[in-house]
C-alpha atoms as a PDB file:
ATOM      1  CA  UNK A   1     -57.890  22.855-226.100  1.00  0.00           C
ATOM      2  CA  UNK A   2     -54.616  23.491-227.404  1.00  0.00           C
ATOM      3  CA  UNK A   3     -51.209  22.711-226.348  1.00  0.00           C
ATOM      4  CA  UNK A   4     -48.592  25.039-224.583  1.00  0.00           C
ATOM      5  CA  UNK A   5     -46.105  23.082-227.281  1.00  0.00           C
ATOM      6  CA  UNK A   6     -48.321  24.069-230.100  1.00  0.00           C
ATOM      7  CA  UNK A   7     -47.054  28.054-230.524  1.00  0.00           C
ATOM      8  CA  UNK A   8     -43.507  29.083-231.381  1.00  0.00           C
ATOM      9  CA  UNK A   9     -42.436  31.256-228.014  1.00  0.00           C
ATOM     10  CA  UNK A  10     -39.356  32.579-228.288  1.00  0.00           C
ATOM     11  CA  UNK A  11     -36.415  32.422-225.389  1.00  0.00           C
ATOM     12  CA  UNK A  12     -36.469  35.692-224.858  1.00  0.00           C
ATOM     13  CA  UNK A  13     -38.948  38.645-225.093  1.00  0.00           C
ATOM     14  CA  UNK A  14     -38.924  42.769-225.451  1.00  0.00           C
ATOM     15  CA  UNK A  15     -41.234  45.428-226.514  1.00  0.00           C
ATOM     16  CA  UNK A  16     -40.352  44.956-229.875  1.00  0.00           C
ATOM     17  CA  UNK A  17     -41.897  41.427-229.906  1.00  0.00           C
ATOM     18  CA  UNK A  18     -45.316  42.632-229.016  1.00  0.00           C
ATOM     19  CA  UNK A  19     -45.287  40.033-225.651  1.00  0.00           C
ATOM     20  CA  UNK A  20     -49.213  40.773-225.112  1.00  0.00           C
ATOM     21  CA  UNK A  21     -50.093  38.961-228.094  1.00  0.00           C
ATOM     22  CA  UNK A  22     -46.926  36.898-229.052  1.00  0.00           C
ATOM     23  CA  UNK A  23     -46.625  35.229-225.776  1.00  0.00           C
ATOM     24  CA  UNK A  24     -49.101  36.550-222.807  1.00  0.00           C
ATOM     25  CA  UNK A  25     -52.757  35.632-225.009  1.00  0.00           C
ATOM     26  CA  UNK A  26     -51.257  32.696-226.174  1.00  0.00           C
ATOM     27  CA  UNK A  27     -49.471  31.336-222.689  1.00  0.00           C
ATOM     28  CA  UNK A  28     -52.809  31.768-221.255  1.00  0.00           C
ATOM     29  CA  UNK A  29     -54.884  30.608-223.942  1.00  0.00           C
ATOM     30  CA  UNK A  30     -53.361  27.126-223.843  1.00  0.00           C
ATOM     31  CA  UNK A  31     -53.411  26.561-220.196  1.00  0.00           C
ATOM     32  CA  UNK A  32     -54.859  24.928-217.642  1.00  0.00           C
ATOM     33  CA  UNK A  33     -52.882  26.913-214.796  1.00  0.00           C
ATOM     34  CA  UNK A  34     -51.382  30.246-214.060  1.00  0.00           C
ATOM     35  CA  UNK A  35     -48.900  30.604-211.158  1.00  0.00           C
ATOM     36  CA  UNK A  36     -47.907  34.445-211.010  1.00  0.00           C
ATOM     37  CA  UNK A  37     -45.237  36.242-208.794  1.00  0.00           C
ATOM     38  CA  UNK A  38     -45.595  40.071-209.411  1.00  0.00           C
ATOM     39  CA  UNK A  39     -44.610  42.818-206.718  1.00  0.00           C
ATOM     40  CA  UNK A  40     -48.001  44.622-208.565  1.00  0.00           C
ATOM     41  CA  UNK A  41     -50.649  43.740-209.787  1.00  0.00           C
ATOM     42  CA  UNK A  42     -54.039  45.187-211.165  1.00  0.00           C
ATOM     43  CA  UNK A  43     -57.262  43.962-212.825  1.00  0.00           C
ATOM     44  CA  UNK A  44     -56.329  46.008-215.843  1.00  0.00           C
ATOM     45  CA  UNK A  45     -54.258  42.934-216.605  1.00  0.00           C
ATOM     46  CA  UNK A  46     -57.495  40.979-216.971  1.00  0.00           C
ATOM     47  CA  UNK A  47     -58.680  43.220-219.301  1.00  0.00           C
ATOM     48  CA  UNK A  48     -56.362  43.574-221.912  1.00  0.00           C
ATOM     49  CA  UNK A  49     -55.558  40.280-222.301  1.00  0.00           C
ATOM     50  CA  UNK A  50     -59.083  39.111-221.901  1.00  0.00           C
ATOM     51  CA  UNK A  51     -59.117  36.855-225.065  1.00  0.00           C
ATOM     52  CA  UNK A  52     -56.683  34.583-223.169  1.00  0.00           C
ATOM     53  CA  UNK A  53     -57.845  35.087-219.562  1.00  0.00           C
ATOM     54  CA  UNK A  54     -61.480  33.438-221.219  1.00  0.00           C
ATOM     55  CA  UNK A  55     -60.120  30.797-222.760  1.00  0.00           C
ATOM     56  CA  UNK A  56     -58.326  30.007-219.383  1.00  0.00           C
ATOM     57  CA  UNK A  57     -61.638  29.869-217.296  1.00  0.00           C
ATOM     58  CA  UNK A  58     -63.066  27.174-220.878  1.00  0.00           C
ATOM     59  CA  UNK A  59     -60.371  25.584-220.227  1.00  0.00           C
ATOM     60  CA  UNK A  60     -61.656  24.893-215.991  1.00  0.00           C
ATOM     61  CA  UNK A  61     -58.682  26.616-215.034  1.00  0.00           C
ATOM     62  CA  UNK A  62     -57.077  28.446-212.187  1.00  0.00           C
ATOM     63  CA  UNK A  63     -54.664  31.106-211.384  1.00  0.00           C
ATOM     64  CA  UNK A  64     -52.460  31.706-208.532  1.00  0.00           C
ATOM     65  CA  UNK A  65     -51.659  34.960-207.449  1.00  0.00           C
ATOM     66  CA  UNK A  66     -48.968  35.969-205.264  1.00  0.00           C
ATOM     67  CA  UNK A  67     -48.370  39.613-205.209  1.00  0.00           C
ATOM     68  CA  UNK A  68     -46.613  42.732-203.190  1.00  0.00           C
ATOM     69  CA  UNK A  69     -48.696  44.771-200.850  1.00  0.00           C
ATOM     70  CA  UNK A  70     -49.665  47.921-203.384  1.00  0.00           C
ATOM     71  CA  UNK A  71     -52.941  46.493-204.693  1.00  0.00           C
ATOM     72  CA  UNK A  72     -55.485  49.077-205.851  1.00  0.00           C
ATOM     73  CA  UNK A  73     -58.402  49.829-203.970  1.00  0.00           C
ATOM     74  CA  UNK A  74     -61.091  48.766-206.394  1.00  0.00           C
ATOM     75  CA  UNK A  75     -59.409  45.576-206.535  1.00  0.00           C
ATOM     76  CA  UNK A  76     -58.707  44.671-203.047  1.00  0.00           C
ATOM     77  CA  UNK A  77     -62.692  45.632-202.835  1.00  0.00           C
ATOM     78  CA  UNK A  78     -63.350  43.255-205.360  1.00  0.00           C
ATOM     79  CA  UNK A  79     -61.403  40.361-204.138  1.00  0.00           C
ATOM     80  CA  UNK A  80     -62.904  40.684-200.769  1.00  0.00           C
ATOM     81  CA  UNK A  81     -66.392  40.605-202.182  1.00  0.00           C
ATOM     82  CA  UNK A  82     -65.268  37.520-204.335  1.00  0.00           C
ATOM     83  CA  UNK A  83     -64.239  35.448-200.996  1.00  0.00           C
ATOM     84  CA  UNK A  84     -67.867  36.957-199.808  1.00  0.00           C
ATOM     85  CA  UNK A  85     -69.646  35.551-202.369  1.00  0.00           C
ATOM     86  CA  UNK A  86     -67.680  32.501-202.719  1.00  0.00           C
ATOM     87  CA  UNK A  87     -70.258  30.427-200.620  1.00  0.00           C
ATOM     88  CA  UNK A  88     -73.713  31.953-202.411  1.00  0.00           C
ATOM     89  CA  UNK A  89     -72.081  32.293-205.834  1.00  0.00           C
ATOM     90  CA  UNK A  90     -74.563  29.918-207.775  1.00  0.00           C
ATOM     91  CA  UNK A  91     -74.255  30.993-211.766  1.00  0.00           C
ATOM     92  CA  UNK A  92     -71.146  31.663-213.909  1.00  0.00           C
ATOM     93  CA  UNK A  93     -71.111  35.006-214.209  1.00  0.00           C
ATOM     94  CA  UNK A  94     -69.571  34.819-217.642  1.00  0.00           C
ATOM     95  CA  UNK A  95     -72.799  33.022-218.764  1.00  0.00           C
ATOM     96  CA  UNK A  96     -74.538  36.428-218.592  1.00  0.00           C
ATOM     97  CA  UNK A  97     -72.723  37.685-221.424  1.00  0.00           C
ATOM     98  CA  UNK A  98     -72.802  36.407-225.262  1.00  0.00           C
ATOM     99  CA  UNK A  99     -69.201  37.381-225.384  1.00  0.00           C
ATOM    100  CA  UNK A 100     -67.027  36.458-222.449  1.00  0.00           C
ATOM    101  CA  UNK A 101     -64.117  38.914-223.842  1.00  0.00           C
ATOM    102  CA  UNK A 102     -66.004  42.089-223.877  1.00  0.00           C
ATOM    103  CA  UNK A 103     -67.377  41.038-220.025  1.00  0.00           C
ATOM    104  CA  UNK A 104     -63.635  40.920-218.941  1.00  0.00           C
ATOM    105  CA  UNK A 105     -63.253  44.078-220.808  1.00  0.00           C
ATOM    106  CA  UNK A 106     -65.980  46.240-219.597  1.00  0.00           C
ATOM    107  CA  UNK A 107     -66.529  44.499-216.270  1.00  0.00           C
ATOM    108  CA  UNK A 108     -63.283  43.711-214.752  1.00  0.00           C
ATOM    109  CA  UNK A 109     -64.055  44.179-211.399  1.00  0.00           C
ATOM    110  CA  UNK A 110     -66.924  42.214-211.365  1.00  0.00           C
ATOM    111  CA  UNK A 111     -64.894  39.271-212.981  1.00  0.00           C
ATOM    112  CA  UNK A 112     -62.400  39.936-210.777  1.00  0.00           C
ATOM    113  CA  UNK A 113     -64.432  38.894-207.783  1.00  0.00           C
ATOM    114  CA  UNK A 114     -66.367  36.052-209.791  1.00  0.00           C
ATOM    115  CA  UNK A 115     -63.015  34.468-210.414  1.00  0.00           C
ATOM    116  CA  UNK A 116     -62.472  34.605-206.500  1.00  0.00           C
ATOM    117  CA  UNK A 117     -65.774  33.337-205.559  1.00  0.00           C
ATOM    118  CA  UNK A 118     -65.378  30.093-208.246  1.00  0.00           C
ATOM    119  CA  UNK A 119     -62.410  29.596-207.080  1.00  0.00           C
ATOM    120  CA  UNK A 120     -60.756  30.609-210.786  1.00  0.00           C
ATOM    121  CA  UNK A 121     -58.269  33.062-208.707  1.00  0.00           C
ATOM    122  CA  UNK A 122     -56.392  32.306-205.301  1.00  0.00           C
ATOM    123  CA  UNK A 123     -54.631  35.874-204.513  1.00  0.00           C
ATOM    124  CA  UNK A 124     -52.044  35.993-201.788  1.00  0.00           C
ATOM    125  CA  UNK A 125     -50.413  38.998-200.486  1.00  0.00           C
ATOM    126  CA  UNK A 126     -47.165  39.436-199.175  1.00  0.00           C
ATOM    127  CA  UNK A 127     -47.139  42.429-196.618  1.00  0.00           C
ATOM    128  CA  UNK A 128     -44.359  43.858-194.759  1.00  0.00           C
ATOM    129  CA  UNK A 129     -44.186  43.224-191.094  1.00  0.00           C
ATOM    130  CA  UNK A 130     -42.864  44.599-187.928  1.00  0.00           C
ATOM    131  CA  UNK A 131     -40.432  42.991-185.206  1.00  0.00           C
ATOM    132  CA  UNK A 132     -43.389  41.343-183.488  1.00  0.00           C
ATOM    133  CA  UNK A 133     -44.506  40.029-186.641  1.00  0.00           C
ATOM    134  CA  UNK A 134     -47.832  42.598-186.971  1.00  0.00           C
ATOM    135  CA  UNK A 135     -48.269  43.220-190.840  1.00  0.00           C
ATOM    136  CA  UNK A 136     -47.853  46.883-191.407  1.00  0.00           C
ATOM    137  CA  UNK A 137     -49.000  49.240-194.012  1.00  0.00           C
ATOM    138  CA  UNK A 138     -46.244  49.366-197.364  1.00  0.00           C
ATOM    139  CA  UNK A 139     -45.863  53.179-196.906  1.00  0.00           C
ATOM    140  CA  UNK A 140     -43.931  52.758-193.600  1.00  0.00           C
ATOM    141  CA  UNK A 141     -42.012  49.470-194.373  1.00  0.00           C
ATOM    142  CA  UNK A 142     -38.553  49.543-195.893  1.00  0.00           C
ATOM    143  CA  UNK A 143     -38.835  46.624-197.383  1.00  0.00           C
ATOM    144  CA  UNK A 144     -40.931  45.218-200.364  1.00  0.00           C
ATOM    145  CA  UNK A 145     -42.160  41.627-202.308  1.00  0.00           C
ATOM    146  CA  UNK A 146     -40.810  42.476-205.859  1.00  0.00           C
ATOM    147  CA  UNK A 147     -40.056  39.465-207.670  1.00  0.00           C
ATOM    148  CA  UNK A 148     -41.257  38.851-211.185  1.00  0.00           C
ATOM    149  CA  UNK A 149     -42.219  35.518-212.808  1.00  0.00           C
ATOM    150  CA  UNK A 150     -44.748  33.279-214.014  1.00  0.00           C
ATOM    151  CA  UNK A 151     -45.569  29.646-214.788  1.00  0.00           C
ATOM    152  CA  UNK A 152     -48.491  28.400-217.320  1.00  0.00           C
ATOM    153  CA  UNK A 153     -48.660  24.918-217.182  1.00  0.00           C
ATOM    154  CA  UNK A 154     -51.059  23.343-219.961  1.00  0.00           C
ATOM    155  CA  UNK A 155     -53.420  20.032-219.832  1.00  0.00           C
ATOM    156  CA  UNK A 156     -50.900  17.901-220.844  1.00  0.00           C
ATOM    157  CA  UNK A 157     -48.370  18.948-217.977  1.00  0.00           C
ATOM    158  CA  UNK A 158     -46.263  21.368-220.492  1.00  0.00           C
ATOM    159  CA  UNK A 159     -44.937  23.886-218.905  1.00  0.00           C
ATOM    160  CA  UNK A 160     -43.829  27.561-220.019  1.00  0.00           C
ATOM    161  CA  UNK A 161     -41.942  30.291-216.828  1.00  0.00           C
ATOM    162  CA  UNK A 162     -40.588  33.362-217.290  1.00  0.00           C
ATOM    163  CA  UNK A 163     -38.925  35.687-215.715  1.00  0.00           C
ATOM    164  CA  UNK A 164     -37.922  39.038-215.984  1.00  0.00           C
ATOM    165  CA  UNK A 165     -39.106  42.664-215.258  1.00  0.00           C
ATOM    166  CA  UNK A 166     -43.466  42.222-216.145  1.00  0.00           C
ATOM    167  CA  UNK A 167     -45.203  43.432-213.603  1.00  0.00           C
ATOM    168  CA  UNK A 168     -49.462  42.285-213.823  1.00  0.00           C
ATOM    169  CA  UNK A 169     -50.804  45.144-215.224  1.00  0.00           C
ATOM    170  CA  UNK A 170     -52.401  46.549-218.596  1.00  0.00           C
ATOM    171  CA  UNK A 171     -49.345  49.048-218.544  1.00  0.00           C
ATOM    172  CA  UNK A 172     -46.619  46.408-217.882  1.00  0.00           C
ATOM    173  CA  UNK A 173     -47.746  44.247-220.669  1.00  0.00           C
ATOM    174  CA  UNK A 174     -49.004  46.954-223.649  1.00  0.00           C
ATOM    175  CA  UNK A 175     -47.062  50.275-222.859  1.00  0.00           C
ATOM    176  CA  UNK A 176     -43.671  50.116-220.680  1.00  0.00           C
ATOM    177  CA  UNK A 177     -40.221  48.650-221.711  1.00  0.00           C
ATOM    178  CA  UNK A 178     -40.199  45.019-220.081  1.00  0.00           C
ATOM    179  CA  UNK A 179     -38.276  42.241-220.954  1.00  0.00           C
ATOM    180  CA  UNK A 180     -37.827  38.843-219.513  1.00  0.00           C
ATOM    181  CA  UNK A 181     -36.629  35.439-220.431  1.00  0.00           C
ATOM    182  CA  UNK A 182     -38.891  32.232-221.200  1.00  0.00           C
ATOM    183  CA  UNK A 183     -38.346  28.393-220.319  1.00  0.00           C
ATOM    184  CA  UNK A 184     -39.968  25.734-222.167  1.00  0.00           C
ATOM    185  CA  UNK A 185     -40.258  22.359-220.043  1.00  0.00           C
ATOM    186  CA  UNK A 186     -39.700  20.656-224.156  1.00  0.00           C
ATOM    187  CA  UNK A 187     -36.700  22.949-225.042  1.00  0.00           C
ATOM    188  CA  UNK A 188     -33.580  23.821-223.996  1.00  0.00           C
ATOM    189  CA  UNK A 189     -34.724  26.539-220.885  1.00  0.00           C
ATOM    190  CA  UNK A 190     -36.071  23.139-219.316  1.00  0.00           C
ATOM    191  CA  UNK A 191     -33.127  22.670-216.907  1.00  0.00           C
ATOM    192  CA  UNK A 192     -34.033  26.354-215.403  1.00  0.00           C
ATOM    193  CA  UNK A 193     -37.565  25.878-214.931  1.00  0.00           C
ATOM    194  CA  UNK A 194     -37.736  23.941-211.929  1.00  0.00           C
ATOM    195  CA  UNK A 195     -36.142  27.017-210.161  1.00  0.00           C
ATOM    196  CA  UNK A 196     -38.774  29.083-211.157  1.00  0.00           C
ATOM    197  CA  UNK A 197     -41.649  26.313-210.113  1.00  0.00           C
ATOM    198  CA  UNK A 198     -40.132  25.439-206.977  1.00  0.00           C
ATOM    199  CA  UNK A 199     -39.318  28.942-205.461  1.00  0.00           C
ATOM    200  CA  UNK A 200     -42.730  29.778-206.237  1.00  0.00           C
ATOM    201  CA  UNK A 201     -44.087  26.590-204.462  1.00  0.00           C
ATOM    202  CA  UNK A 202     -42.720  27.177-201.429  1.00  0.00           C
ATOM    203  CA  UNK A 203     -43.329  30.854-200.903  1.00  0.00           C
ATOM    204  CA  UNK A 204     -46.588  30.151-202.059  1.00  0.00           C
ATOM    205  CA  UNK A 205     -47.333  27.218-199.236  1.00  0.00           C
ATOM    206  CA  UNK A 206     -44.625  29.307-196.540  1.00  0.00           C
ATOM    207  CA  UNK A 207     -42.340  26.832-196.840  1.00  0.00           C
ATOM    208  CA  UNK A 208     -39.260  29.576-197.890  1.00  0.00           C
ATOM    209  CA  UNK A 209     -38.542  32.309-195.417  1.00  0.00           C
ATOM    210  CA  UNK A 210     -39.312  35.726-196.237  1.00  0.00           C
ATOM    211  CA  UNK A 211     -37.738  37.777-193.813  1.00  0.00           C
ATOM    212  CA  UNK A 212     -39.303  41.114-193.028  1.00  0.00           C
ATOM    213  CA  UNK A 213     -42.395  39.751-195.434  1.00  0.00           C
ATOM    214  CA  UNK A 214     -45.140  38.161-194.183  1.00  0.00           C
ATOM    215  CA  UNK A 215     -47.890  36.014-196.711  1.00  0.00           C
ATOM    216  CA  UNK A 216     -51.474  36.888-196.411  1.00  0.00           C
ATOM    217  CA  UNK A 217     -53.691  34.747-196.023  1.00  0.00           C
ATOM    218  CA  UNK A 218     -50.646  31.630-194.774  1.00  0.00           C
ATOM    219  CA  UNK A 219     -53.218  28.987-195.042  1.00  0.00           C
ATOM    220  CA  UNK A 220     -55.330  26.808-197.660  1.00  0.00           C
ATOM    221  CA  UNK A 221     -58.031  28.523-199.795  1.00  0.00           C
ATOM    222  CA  UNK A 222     -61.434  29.365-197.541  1.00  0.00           C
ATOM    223  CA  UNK A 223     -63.835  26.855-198.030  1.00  0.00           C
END
C-alpha cells in the first residue's frame, strides 16, 4: 500500500491539471479513508475513477458520504438494497470478477449497494425540513446542503482535504470547470486542514447545527 506522501499533489487544482487522474485516482488509491461533503452525488463517480475506488476497498477501506438531498433514483435504489443486504451479504462481490475495475465500471449500481452492505460506504443525507422538523422533499424547500470538500486519510494517518467547487460525479470530475484547493497534513496547507476535518466531524455525528437541514439517518451505522 502506498503512502498519501508518496505522489506530488499540487496546492491547487483546475481543469487544466487533469484532477481525475493527477489527484482523485491517486488520493484514493493511497488511502485507507474517504470522508466526502458534496451537495451531489452519483455512482457515476465510482465509475470513472474505478482504478482508485478498487484499490480503496484492497486497501480494507471505507468511505463516508455526506451528501445534499438530489440523489438519483437508481442510486438511492441501490443504497437501500445495500443496507438490505447488509445482514445476508456473505461473498465479496468484487471476487466475482477477474478485474475489479471493469466491475465498478460496468456494474456500478451493483457495487454501489455491495459497498453499503460491507460496510465499504456509510451515505448520509442531509434533507431540508419544515418548522416542525418533518423532512420535506428538495423541490419545495428553499434551502439546500451544498458544501464541497473531501478528506483521504492514508494508513499511516497522512492526510490530504480539499476544498473547492467538485461535486461527486463522473461530470464534476472529467467534463465541467472545477477547481478547488488541496491541504497536505506534511506541507504547508497543514494549519487549514483541521477546519476541513473537524466541520465535517461534527455535521457528520450532528454535533454542528444545520438550520433548516436535517441529517438522514442522525444515528450510528445499522448493524
Amino acid at each position: 500500500m502506498s503512502s498519501l506522501q508518496n505522489h506530488p499533489f499540487r496546492i491547487f487544482y483546475s481543469p487544466v491539471d487533469d484532477p481525475l487522474r493527477n489527484f482523485y485516482i491517486p488520493a484514493l488509491s493511497a488511502s485507507v479513508r474517504y470522508d466526502r461533503s458534496a451537495g451531489f452525488f452519483n455512482s457515476s463517480a465510482l465509475a470513472v475513477a474505478a482504478e482508485g475506488v478498487a484499490r480503496l476497498i484492497q486497501n480494507g477501506g471505507t468511505m463516508r458520504l455526506l451528501v445534499g438531498a438530489a440523489l438519483d433514483e437508481g442510486d438511492v435504489q441501490a443504497i437501500r438494497q445495500g443496507y438490505d443486504l447488509k445482514e445476508r451479504i456473505s461473498e465479496r462481490l468484487l471476487e466475482h470478477f477477474s478485474d475489479p475495475i471493469d466491475a465498478l465500471m460496468r456494474k456500478r449500481l451493483e457495487v454501489l449497494a455491495w459497498m453499503v452492505a460491507e460496510g465499504t460506504l456509510e451515505v448520509r443525507v442531509v434533507l431540508p425540513k419544515d418548522e416542525q422538523g418533518n423532512p420535506i422533499p428538495a423541490q419545495e424547500a428553499h434551502d439546500y446542503y451544498h458544501p464541497k470538500s473531501g478528506i483521504f486519510t492514508d494508513s499511516d494517518g497522512n492526510q490530504v482535504a480539499f476544498t473547492g467547487s467538485v461535486n461527486e460525479s463522473a461530470t464534476a470530475w472529467k467534463h465541467n470547470y472545477e477547481q478547488f484547493a488541496v491541504y497536505l497534513s506534511w506541507g504547508e496547507g497543514r494549519s487549514y486542514l483541521p477546519q476541513v476535518t473537524i466541520r465535517f466531524n461534527r455535521l457528520w455525528e450532528g454535533k454542528k447545527k444545520t438550520g433548516s437541514l436535517w441529517i438522514y439517518p442522525s444515528h450510528s451505522r445499522r448493524s
